[in-house]
Protein backbone atom coordinates (compact mmCIF):
# COMPACT_ATOMS: atom_id res chain seq x y z
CA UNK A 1 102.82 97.17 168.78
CA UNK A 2 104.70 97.35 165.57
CA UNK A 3 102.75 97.90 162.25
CA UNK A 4 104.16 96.76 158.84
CA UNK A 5 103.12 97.57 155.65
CA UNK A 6 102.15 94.22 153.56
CA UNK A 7 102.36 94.25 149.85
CA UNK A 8 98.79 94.86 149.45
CA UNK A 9 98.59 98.09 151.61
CA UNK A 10 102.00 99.43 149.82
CA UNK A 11 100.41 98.99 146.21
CA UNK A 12 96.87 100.97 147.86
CA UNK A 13 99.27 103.59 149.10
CA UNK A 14 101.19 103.67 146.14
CA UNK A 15 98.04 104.54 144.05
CA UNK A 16 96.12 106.72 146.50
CA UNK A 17 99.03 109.02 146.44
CA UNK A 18 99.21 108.63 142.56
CA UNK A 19 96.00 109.62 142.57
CA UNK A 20 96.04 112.36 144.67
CA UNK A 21 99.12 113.60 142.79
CA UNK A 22 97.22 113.34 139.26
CA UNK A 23 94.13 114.84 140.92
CA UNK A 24 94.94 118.22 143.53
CA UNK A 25 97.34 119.51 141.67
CA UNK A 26 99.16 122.81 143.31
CA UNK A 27 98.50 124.61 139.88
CA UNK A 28 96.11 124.54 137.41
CA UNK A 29 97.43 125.20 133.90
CA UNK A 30 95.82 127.76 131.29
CA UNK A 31 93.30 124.67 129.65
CA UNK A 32 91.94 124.10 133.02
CA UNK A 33 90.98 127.62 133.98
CA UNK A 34 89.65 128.44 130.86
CA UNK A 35 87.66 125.73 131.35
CA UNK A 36 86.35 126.68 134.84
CA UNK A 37 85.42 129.62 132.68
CA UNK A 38 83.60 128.05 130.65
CA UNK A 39 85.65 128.63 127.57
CA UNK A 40 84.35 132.21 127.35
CA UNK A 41 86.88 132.91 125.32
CA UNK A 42 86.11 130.90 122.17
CA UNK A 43 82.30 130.35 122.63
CA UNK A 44 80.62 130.89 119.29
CA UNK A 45 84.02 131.08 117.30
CA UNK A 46 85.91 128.80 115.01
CA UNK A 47 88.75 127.24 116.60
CA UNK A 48 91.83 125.86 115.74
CA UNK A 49 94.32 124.45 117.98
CA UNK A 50 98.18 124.30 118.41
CA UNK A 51 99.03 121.36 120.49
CA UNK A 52 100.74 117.81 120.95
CA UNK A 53 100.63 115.38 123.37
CA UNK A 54 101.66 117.57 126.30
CA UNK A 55 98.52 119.49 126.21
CA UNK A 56 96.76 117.80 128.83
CA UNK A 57 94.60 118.85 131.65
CA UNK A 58 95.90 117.83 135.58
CA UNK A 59 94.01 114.26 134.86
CA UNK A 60 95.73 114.31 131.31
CA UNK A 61 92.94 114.67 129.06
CA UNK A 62 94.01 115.60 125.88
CA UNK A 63 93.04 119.21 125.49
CA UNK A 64 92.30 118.34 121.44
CA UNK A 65 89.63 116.06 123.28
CA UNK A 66 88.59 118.97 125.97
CA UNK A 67 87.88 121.62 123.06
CA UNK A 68 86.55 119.32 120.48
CA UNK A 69 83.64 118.41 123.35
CA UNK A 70 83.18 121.78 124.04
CA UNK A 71 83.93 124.80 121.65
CA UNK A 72 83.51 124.34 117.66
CA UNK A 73 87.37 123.13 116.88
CA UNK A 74 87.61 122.83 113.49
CA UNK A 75 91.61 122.79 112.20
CA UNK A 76 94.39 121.34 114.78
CA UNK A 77 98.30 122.20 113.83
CA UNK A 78 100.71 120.04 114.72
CA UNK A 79 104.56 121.28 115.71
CA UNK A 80 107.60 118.91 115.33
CA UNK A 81 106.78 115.47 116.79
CA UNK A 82 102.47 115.89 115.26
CA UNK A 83 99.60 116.32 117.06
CA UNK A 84 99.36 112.92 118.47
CA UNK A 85 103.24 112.78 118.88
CA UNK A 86 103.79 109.78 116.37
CA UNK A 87 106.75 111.60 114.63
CA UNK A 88 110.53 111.40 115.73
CA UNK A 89 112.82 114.28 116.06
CA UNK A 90 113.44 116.41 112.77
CA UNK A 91 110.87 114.23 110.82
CA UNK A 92 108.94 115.85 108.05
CA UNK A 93 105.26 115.94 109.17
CA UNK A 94 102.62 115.62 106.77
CA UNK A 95 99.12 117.37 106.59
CA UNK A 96 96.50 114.65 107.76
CA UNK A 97 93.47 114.03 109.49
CA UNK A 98 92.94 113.00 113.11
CA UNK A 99 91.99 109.44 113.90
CA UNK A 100 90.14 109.97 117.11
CA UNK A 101 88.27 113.12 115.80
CA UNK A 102 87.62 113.21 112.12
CA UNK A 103 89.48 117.28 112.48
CA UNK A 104 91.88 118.02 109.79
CA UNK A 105 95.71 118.40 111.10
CA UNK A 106 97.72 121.01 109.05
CA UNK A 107 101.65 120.45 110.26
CA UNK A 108 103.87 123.29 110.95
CA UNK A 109 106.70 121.04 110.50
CA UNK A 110 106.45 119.79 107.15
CA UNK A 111 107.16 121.99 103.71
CA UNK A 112 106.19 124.95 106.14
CA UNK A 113 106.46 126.04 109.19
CA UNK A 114 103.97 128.73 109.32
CA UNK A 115 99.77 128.12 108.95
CA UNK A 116 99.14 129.13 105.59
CA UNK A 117 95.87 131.26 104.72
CA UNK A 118 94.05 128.28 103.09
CA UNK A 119 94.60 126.61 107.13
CA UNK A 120 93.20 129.70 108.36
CA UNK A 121 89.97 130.25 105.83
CA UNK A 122 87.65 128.20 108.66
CA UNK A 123 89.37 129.94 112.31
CA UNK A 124 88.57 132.69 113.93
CA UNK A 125 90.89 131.71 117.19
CA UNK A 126 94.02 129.94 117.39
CA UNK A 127 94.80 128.38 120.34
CA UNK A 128 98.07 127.54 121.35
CA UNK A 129 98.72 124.64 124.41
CA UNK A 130 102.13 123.17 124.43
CA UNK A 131 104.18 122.13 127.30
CA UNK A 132 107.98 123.98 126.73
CA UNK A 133 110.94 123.48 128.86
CA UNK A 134 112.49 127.21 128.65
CA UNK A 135 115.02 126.64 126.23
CA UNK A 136 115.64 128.94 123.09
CA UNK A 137 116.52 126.05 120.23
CA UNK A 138 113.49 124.23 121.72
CA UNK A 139 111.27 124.60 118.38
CA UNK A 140 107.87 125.00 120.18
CA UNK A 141 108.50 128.33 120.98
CA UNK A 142 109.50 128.85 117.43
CA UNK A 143 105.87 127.69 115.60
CA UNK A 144 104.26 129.65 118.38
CA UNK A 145 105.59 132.99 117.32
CA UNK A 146 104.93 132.15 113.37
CA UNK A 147 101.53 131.31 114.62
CA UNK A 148 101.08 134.43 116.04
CA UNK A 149 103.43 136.28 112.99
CA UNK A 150 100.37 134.39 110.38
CA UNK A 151 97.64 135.60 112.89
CA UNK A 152 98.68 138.88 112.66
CA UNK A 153 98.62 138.93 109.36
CA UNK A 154 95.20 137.55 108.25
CA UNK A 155 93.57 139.07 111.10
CA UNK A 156 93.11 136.13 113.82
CA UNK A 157 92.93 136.29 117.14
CA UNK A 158 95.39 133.84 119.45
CA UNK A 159 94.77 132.46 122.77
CA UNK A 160 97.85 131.33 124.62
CA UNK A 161 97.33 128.66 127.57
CA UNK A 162 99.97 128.54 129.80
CA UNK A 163 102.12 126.38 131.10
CA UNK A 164 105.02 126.12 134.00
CA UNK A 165 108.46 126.98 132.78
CA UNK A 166 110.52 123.42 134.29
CA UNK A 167 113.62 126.02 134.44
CA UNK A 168 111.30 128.45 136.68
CA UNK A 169 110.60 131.88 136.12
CA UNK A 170 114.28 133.44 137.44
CA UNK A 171 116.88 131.34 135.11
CA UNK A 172 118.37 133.57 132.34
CA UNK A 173 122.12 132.36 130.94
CA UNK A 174 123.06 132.73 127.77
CA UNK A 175 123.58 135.58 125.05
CA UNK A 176 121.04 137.15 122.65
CA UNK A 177 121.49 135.48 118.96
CA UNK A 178 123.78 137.73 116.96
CA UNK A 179 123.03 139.08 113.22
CA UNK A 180 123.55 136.12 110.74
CA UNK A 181 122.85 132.87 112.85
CA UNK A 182 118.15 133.59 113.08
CA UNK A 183 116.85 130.22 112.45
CA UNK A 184 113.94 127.67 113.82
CA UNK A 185 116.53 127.17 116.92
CA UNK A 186 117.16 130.90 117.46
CA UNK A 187 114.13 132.76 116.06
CA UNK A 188 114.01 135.33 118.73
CA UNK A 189 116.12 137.59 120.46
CA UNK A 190 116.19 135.84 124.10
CA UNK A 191 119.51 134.20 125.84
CA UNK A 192 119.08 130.62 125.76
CA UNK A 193 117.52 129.90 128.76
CA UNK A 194 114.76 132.73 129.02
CA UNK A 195 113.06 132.63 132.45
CA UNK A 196 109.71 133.06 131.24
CA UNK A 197 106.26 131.15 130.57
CA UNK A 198 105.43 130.51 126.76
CA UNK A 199 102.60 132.53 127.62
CA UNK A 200 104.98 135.38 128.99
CA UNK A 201 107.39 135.11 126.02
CA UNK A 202 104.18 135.50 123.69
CA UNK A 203 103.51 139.01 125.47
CA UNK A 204 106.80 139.78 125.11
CA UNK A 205 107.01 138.81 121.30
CA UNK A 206 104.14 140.96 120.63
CA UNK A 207 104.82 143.94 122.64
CA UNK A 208 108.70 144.35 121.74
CA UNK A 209 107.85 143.85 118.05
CA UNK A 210 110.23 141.17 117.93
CA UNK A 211 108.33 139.28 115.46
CA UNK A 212 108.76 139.35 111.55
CA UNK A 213 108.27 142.82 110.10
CA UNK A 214 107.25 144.35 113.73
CA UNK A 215 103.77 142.55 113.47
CA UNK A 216 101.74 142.69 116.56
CA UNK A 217 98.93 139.89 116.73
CA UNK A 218 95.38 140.26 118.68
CA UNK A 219 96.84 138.31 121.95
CA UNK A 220 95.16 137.09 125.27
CA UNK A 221 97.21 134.62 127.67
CA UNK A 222 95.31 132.55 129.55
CA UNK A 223 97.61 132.60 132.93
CA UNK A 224 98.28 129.42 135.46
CA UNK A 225 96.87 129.73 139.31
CA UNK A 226 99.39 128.80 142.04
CA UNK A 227 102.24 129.08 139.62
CA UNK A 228 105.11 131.10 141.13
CA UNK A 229 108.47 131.98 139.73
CA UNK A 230 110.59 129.93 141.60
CA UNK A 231 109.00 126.52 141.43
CA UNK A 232 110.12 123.63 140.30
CA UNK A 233 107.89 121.40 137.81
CA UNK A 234 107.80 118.51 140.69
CA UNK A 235 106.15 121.15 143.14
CA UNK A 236 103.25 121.65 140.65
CA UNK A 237 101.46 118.71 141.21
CA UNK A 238 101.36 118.40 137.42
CA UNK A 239 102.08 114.94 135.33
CA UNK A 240 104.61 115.59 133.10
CA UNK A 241 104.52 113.78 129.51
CA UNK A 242 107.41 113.53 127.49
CA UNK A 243 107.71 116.95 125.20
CA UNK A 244 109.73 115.17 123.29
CA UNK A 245 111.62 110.96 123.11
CA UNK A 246 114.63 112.44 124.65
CA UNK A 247 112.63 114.06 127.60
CA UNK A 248 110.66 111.43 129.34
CA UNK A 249 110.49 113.19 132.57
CA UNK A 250 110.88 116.73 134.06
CA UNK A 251 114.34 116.09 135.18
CA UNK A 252 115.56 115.62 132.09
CA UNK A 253 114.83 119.10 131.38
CA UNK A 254 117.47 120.35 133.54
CA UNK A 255 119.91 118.33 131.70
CA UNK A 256 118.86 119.59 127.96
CA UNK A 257 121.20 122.73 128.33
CA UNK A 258 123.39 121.83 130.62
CA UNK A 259 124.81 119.22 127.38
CA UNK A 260 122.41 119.82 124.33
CA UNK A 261 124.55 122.14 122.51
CA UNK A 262 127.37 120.16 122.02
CA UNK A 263 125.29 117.30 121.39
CA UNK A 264 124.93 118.77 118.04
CA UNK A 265 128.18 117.62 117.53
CA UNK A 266 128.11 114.23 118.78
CA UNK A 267 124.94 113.01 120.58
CA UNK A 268 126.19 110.12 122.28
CA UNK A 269 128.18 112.42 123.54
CA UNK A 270 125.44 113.68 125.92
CA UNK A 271 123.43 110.14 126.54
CA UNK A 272 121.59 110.04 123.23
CA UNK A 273 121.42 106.34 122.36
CA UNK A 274 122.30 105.07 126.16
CA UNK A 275 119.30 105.64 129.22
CA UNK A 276 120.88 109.01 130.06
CA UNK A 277 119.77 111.42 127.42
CA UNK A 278 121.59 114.81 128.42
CA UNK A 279 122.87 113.62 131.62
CA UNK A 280 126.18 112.58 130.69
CA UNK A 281 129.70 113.60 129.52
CA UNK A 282 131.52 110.77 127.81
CA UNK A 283 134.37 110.44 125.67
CA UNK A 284 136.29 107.27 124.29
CA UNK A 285 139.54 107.34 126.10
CA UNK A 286 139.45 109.99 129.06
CA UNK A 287 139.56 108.15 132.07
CA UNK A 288 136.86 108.28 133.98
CA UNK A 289 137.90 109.24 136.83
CA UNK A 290 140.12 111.66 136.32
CA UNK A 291 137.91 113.85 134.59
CA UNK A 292 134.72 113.74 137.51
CA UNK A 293 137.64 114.86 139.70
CA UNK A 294 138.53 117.62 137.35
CA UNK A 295 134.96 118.19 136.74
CA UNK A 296 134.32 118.22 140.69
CA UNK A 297 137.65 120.73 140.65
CA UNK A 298 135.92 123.93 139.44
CA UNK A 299 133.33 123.41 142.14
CA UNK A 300 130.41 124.54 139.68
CA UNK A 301 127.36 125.67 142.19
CA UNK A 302 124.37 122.61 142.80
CA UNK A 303 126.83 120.60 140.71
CA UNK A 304 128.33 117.01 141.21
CA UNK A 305 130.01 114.85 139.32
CA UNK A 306 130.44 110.76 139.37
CA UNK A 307 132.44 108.24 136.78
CA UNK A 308 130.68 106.39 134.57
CA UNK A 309 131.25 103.91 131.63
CA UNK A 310 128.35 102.57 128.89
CA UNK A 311 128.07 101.03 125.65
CA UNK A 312 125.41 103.34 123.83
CA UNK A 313 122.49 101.15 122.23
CA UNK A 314 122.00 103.07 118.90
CA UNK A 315 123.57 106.06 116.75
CA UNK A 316 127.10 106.39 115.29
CA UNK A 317 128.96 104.93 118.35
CA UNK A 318 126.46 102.32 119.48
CA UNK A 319 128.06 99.21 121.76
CA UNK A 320 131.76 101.22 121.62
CA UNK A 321 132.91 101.67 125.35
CA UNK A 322 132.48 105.21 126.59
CA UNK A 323 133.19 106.92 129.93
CA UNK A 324 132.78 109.77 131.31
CA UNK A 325 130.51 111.78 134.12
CA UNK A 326 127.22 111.68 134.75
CA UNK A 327 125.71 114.93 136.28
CA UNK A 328 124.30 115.00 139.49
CA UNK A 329 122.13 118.47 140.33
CA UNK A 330 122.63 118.49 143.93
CA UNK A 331 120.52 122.17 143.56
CA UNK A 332 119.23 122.77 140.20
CA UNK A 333 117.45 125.93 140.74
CA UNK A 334 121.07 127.38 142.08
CA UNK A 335 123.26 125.16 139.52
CA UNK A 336 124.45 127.65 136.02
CA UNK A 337 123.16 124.63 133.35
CA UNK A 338 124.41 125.85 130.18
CA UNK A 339 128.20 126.34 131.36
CA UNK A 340 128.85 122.84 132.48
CA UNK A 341 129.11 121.47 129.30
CA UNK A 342 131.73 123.97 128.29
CA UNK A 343 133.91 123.57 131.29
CA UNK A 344 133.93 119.86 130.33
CA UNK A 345 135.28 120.81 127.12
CA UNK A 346 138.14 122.44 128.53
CA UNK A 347 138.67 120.29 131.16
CA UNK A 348 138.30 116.77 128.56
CA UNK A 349 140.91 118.98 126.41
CA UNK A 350 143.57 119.55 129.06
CA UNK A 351 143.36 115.90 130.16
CA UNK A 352 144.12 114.63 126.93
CA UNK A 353 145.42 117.39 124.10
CA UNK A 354 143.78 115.40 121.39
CA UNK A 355 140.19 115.85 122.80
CA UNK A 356 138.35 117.41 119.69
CA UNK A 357 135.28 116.56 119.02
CA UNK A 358 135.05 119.72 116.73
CA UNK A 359 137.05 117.52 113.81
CA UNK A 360 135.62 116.30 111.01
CA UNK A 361 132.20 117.28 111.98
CA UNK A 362 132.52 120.83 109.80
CA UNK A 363 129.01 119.81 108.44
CA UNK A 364 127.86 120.52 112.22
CA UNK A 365 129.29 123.99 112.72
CA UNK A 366 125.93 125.78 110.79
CA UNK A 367 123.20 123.85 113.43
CA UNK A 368 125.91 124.37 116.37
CA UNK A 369 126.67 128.12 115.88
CA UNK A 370 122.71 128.62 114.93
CA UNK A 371 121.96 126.68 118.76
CA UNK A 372 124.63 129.65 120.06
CA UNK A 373 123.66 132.61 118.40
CA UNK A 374 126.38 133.06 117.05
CA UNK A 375 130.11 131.54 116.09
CA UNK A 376 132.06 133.45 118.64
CA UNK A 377 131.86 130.70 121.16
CA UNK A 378 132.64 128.00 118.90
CA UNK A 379 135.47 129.78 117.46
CA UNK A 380 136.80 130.69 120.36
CA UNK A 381 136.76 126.85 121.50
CA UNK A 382 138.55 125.47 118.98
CA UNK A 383 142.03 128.07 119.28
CA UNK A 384 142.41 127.26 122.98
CA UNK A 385 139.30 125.29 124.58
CA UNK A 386 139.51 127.97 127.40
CA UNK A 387 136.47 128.60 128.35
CA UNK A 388 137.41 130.77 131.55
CA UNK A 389 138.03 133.25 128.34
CA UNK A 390 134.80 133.31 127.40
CA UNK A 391 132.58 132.99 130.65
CA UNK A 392 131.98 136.76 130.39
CA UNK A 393 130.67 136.80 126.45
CA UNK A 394 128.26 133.91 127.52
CA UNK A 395 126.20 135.77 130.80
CA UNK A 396 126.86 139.31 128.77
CA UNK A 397 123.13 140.00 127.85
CA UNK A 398 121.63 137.92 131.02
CA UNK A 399 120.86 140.03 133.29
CA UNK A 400 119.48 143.02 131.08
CA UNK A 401 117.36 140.69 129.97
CA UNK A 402 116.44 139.91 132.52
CA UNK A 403 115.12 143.26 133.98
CA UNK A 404 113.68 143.88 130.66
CA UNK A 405 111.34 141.18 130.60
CA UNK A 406 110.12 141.76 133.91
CA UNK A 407 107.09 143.84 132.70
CA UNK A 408 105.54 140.81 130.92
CA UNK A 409 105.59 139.05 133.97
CA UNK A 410 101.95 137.31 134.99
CA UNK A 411 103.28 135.51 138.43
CA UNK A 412 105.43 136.49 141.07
């Protein structure tokens, strides 16, 4: 006899495997086990914290909430977006208090970027729990290393608990930044996609001296269980929450650098203002069409391309008709991210020889070469739009990097 599923069973099945998603979780992040371990670490010290929304335990408590029940927190920092998340991209964040705990919040994305020594006069521990999706002009990544740089230097200790990489732990494209073009979107010297943890990249910091002045900080990662290298975030078990408005889910991280860098120049562009953030490839007047075949043409690895036309909702070119492709990551642990958006600037240019979406944004070129590391590729661009040309400067540090960083690996 046939069985059906009625609405009511569906919607029970629909939240016992919520549930059981939310609650048996393959890995256990760095807040959790440290917690099984009874926060041995920071018993009977002064804690401050280094968090936003995405530091959350596998039932997403707040780990602000998890530390201020159980260790003595006393300062929280908050990165771009606040504590609490209640700040949009690139807003100046203020020094405030928490609401929901009475614990002063001093911002590290406000008039400074680094915790000053009057933020440090009640820690003895800094903790540091953000969720990062492997990318180099991500800014998390940034205030972690001044965090540890500040450490260092008034004698703190830090406590890093880590967090999957939604790239995995194999990924490296991109070139080291280049003398000249250091800033808050290229502090370090790591491609652009780095293949490692935070808490990985925080060992590496500190034991390649790659932070201001050669400082080395009093470090202790806190690693994941069942993490490996090559796992995507939806094989974790983990919920994801949004590390930022334009990232509302873990898929969207594979699209921030397969597009974000030349969304510096235009985002709508990329899907900013439309329900596609990153995911698209749009222009006013190439057709459609022709470009997703020319797209589909170079045969890019765990790549497709379809048409697609939109009127963005907000920014500069909101309710103008755009089309374009919209990516498709048929394998996106296989798929090179960061080039695709540079083949589609060739490819965009040869369809139609006025394609530039370099003009008239000069006042661009500073945050686009910065997001490179360095000018060559921009440069380069605008005499020919050839990227074929330059496909050999972009993957020329990857793989050294690669086997360099392999000795601060914590998982397999």
């Amino acid at each position: 006899m046939k069985r059906y599923l009625t609405h009511r069973n569906l919607a029970c099945f629909s939240l016992l495997f919520f549930l059981f998603q939310v609650t048996h979780s393959q890995v256990k992040t760095g807040i959790e086990v440290i917690a099984e371990r009874e926060f041995d670490l920071l018993q009977g010290k002064r804690v401050g914290l280094v968090t936003n929304p995405t530091g959350v335990d596998g039932s997403l408590r707040s780990t602000i909430d998890i530390l201020h029940a159980h260790v003595n927190l006393t300062v929280l920092f908050g990165p771009e977006h606040g504590v609490r998340g209640n700040f949009s991209a690139g807003d100046h964040v203020g020094d405030q208090v928490d609401a929901q705990t009475g614990i002063p919040v001093y911002s590290l994305y406000g008039k400074s970027r680094k915790p000053s020594r009057e933020a440090f006069e009640n820690v003895d521990v800094i903790v540091y729990d953000i969720q990062d999706i492997g990318v180099r002009s991500y800014t998390y990544i940034s205030t972690m290393g001044l965090v540890m740089e500040a450490a260092a230097e008034m004698d703190k200790e830090v406590v890093i608990l880590d967090r999957p990489n939604p790239l995995g732990g194999v990924r490296v494209e991109g070139p080291l930044v280049e003398d000249g073009f250091y800033s808050f979107v290229s502090q370090y010297s790591i491609p652009y996609v780095y293949g490692l943890t935070c808490g990985e990249l925080a060992l590496m910091l500190n034991g390649e001296a790659m932070l201001e002045g050669g400082k080395q900080c009093n470090l202790q990662v806190v690693p994941m269980e069942g993490w490996h290298r090559e796992m995507a975030f939806g094989a974790t078990g983990l919920p994801w929450v949004p590390t930022s408005p334009h990232i509302p889910d873990y898929h969207t991280a594979y699209f921030y650098p397969a597009t974000g860098i030349i969304g510096e120049l235009d985002p709508n562009m990329i899907g900013i203002g439309y329900t596609l953030p990153f995911q698209v490839l749009v222009t006013e007047n190439i057709d459609a069409a022709q470009l997703a075949s020319a797209m589909n043409a170079l045969q890019i690895d765990g790549v497709q391309f379809r048409p697609i036309w939109f009127k963005p909702y907000y920014m500069a070119k909101k309710g103008t008709p755009l089309q374009g492709v919209q990516i498709h990551l048929t394998d996106p642990l296989r798929a090179p991210l960061t080039t695709i958006q540079f083949w589609f600037l060739q490819e965009a240019r040869r369809l139609d020889p006025t394609f530039d979406p370099f003009k008239g944004k000069e006042d661009r070129y500073r945050m686009f070469d910065m997001v490179c590391g360095s000018d060559h590729l921009r440069t380069s661009m605008m005499t020919n739009f050839d990227f074929s040309e330059l496909l050999e400067f972009w993957n020329r540090d990857a793989d050294r990097f690669r086997e360099h960083s392999v000795k601060y690996y914590l998982y397999k």
